[in-house]
Protein backbone atom coordinates (compact mmCIF):
# COMPACT_ATOMS: atom_id res chain seq x y z
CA UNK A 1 60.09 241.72 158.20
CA UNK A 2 59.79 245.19 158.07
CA UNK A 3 59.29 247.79 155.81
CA UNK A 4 63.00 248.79 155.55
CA UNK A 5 64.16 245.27 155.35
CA UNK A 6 61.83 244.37 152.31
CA UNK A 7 62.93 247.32 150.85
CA UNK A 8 66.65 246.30 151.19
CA UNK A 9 65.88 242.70 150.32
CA UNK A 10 63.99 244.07 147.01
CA UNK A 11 66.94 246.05 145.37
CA UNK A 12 69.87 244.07 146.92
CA UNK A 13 71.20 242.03 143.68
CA UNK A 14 71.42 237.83 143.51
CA UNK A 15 74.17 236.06 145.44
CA UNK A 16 75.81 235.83 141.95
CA UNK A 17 75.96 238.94 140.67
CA UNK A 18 77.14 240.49 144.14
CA UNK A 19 79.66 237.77 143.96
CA UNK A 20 80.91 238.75 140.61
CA UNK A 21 80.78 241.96 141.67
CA UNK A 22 83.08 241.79 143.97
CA UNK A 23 85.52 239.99 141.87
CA UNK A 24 85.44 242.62 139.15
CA UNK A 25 86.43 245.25 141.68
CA UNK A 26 88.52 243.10 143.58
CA UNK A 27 90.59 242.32 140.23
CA UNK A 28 90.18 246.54 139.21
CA UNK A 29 91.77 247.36 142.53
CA UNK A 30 94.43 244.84 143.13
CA UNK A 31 95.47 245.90 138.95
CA UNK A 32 95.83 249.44 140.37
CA UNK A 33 97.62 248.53 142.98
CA UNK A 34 99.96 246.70 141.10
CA UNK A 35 100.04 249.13 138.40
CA UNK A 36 100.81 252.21 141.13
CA UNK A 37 103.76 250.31 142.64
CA UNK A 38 105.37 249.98 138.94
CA UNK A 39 105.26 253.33 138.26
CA UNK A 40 106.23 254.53 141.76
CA UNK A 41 109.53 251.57 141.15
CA UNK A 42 109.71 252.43 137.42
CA UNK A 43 109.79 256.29 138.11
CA UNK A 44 112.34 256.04 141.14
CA UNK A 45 114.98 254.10 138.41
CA UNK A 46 114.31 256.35 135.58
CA UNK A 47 114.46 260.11 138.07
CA UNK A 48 117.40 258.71 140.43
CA UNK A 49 115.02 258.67 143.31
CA UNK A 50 111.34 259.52 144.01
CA UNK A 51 111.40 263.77 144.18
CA UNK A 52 110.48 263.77 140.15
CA UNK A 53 107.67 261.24 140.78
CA UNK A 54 106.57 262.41 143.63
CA UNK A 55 106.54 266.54 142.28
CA UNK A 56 104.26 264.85 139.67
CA UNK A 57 101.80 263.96 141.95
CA UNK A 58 102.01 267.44 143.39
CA UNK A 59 101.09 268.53 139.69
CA UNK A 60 98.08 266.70 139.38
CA UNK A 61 96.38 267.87 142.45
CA UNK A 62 97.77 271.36 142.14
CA UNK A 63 95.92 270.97 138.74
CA UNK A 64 92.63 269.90 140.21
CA UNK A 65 92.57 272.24 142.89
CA UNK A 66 92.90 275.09 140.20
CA UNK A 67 90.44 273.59 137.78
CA UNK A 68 87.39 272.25 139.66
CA UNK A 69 86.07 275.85 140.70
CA UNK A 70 86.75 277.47 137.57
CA UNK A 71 84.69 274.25 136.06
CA UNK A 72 82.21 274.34 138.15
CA UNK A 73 81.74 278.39 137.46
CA UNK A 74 81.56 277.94 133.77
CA UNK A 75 79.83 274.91 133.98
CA UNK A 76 76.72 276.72 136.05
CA UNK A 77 76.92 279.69 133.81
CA UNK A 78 76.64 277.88 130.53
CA UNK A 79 75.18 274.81 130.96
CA UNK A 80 72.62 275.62 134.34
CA UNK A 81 72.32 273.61 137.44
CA UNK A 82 70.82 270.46 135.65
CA UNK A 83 72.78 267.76 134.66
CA UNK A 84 72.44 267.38 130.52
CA UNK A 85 71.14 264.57 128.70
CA UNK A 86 74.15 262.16 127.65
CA UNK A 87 74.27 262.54 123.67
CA UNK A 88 72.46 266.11 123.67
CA UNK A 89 73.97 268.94 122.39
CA UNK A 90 74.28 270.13 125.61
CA UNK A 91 76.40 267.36 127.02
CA UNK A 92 78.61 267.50 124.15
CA UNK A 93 79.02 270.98 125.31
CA UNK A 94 79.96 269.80 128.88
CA UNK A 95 82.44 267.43 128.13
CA UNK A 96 83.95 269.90 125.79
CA UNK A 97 84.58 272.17 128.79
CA UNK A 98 85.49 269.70 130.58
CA UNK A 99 87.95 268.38 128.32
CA UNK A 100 89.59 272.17 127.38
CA UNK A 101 90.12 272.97 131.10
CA UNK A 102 91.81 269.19 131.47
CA UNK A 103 94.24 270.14 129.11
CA UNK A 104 95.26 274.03 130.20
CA UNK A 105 95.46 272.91 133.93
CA UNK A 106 97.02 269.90 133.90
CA UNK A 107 99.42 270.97 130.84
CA UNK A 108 99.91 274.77 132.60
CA UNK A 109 100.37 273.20 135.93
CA UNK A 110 103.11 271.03 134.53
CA UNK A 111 105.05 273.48 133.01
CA UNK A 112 104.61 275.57 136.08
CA UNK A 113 106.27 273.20 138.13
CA UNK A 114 108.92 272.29 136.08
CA UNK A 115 109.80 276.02 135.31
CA UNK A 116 110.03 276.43 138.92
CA UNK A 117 109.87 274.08 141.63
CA UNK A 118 111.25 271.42 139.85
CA UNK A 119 114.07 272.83 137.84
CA UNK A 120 116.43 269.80 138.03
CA UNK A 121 114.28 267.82 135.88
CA UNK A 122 115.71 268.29 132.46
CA UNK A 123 116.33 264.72 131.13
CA UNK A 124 113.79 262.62 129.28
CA UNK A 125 114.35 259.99 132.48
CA UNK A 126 113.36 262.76 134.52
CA UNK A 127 110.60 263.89 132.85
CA UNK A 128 108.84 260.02 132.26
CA UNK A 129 109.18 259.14 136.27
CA UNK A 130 107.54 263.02 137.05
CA UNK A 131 104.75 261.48 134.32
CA UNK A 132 104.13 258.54 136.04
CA UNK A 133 103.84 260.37 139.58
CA UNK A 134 101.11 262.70 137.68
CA UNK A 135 99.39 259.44 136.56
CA UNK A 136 99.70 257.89 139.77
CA UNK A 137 97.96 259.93 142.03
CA UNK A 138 95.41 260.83 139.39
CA UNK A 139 94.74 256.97 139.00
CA UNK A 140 94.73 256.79 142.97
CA UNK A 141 92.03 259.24 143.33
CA UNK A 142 89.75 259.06 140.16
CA UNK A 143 90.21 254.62 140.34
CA UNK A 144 91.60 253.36 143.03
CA UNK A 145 90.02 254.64 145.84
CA UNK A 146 86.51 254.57 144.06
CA UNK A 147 87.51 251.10 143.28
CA UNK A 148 87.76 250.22 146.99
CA UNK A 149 84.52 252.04 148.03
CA UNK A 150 83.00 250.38 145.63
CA UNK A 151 84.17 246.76 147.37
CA UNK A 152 83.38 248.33 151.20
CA UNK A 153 79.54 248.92 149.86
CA UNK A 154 79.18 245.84 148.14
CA UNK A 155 80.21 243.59 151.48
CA UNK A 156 78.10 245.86 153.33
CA UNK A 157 75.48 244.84 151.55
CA UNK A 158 76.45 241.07 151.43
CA UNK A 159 76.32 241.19 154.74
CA UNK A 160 73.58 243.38 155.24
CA UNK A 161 75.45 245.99 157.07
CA UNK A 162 74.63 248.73 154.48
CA UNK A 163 71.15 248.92 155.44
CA UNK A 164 71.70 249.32 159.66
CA UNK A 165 70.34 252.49 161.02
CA UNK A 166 70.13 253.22 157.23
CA UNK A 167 66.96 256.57 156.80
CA UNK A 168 64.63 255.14 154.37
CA UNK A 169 65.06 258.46 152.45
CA UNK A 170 68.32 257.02 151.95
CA UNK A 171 67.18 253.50 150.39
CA UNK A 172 66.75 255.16 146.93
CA UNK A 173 70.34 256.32 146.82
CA UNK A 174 71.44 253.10 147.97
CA UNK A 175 69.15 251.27 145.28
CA UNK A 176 70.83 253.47 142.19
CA UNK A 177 74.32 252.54 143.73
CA UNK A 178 73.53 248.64 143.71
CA UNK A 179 72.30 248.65 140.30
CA UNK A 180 75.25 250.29 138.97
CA UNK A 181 77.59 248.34 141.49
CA UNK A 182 76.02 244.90 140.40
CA UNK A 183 76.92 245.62 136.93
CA UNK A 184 80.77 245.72 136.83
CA UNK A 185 82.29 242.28 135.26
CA UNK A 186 85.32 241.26 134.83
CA UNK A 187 85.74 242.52 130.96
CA UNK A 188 84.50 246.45 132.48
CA UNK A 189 87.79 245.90 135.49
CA UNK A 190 89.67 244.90 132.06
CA UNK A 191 88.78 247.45 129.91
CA UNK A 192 89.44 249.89 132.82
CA UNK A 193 93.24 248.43 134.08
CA UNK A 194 94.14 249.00 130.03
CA UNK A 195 92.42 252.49 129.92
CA UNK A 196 94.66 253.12 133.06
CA UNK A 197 97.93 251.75 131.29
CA UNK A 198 97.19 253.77 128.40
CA UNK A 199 96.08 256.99 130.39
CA UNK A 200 99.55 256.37 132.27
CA UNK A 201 101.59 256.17 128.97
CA UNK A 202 99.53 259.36 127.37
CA UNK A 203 100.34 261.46 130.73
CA UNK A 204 104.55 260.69 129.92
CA UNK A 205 104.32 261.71 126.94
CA UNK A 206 102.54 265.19 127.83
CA UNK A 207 105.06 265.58 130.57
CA UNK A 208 107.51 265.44 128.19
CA UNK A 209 106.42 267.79 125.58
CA UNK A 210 106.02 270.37 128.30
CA UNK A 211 109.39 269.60 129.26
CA UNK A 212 110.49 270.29 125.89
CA UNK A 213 108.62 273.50 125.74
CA UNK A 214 110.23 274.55 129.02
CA UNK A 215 113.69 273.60 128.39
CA UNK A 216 114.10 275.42 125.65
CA UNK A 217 114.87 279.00 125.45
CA UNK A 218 112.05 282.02 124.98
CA UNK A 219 109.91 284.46 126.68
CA UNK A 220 106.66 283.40 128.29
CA UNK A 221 104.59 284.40 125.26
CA UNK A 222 106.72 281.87 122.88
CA UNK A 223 106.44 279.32 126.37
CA UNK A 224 102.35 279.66 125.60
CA UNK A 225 102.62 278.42 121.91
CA UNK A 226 104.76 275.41 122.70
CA UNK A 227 102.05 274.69 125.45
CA UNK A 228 99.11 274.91 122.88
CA UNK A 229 100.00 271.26 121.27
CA UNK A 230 100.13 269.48 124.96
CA UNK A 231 97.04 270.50 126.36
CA UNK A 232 95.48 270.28 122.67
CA UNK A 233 96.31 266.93 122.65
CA UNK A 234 95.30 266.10 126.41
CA UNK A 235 91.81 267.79 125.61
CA UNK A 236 91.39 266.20 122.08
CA UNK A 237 91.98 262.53 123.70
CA UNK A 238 89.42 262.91 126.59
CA UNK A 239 86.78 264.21 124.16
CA UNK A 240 87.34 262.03 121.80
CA UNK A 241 86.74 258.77 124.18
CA UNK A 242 83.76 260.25 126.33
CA UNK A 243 82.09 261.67 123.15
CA UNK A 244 82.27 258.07 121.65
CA UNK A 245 80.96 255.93 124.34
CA UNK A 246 77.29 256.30 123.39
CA UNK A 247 77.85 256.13 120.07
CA UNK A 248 80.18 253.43 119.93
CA UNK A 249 80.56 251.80 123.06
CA UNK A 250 82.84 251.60 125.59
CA UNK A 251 85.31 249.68 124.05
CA UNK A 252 85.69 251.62 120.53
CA UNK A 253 85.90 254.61 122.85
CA UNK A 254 89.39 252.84 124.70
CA UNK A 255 90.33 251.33 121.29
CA UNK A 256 90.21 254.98 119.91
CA UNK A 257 91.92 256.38 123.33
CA UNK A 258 94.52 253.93 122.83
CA UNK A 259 95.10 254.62 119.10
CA UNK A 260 95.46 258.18 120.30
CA UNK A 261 98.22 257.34 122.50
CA UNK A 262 99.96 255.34 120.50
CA UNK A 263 100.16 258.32 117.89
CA UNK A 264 101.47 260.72 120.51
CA UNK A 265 104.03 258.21 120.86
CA UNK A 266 104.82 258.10 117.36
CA UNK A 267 105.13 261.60 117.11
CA UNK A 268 107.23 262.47 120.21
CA UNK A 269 109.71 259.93 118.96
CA UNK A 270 109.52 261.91 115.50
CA UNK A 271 110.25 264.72 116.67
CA UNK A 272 112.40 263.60 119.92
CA UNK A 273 115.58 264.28 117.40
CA UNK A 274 114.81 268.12 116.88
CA UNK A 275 114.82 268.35 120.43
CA UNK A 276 117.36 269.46 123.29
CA UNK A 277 116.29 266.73 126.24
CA UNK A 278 119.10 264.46 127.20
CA UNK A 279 118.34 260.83 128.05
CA UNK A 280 119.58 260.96 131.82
């Protein structure tokens, strides 16, 4: 055997875990998959077709595309090119940037489309199926397709095909991503599916406050105020959860996320009578 091959045969995982392995992500991916069809079906009922789903999705990465530079930029001038310490000071500062810039894209680039592009979306229907088209492709980026990586690598290594022609520079790399591979269970794919569910919920409910703050009449400075609560609220609910997950574990963080949500809800109904949506 040679050196490469011991190498491999030294950080691959047991039979067992790789096994469970892949039936955690197997499970995680065919739940997104299932999930993303819903919403796409759900969102074409509720919008009268797929064009306020589908401008969603258009939010999300028109979002992204705006944020990730201006992240990175702040990101390497106050934090530095090394990654921080989870728990120190510094990575609560991280997240927190993270976090703010979250919740002024995402919440700017919704009201951006929907004051422009999307002007026919004006009902509450309207407004939950362009939510679930913003969740959708953001759980089809960040999850799914992760998710289904994640099963590719571990049959290549089942099968041994991971380590072909593989540089032993490389075998490092490839030993970090078994170890954190072999670890997913079935509770982690779980805990994930519900954080989805719950992430897909939260995202409605933004849409629709923006909405709300669109629809109704006033210059752009008034528009800015009405905005502050959304992407408050977005950045406030990703803190929250990272910032608790190594203090409290993962799931008090999604308990906590999904307590979150749940208030959102109860406040957007609260206040759903004040406003000027329409149903359909």
């Amino acid at each position: 055997m040679n050196a490469v091959a011991r190498l491999a045969s030294m950080v691959a995982p047991t039979a067992t875990e790789l096994e469970a392995a892949q039936g955690a992500y197997t499970l995680l991916a065919g739940g997104l998959v299932t999930l993303f069809l819903v919403g796409l079906l759900a969102a074409r009922r509720l919008g009268g077709g797929v064009s306020p789903w589908a401008w969603g999705g258009v939010t999300f990465v028109l979002s992204q595309a705006a944020r990730l530079p201006v992240l990175t930029i702040i990101n390497a001038l106050v934090i530095g090119g090394v990654a921080p310490v989870t728990g120190s000071g510094t990575w609560f500062v991280a997240i927190a940037i993270a976090s703010v810039t979250a919740g002024v894209f995402e919440e700017g680039s919704r009201a951006l489309i929907l004051s422009t592009a999307a002007k026919r979306i004006r009902s509450e229907r309207g407004g939950a199926s362009f939510g679930l088209g913003h969740a959708g492709i953001e759980a089809l980026i960040f999850t799914l397709v992760p998710s289904v990586a994640a099963l590719l690598l571990l049959s290549g290594i089942a099968d041994g095909s991971a380590y072909v022609n593989l540089p032993a520079a490389s075998l490092a790399q490839l030993d970090a991503a078994i170890t954190f591979l072999g670890r997913q269970e079935i509770g982690s794919s779980l805990l994930a599916l519900s954080e989805r569910i719950f992430a897909t919920l939260l995202h409605v409910i933004l849409t629709l406050y923006v909405l709300r703050a669109v629809a109704e009449q006033g210059d752009r400075t008034t528009l800015v105020r009405r905005l502050l609560f959304p992407a408050a609220l977005h950045a406030a609910a990703n803190f929250t959860t990272v910032a608790l997950l190594p203090v409290a574990g993962i799931v008090a963080a999604e308990v906590v996320f999904a307590a979150i949500t749940i208030g959102a809800l109860l406040h957007y109904r609260r206040t759903r009578a004040a406003a000027s949506l329409p149903l359909s």
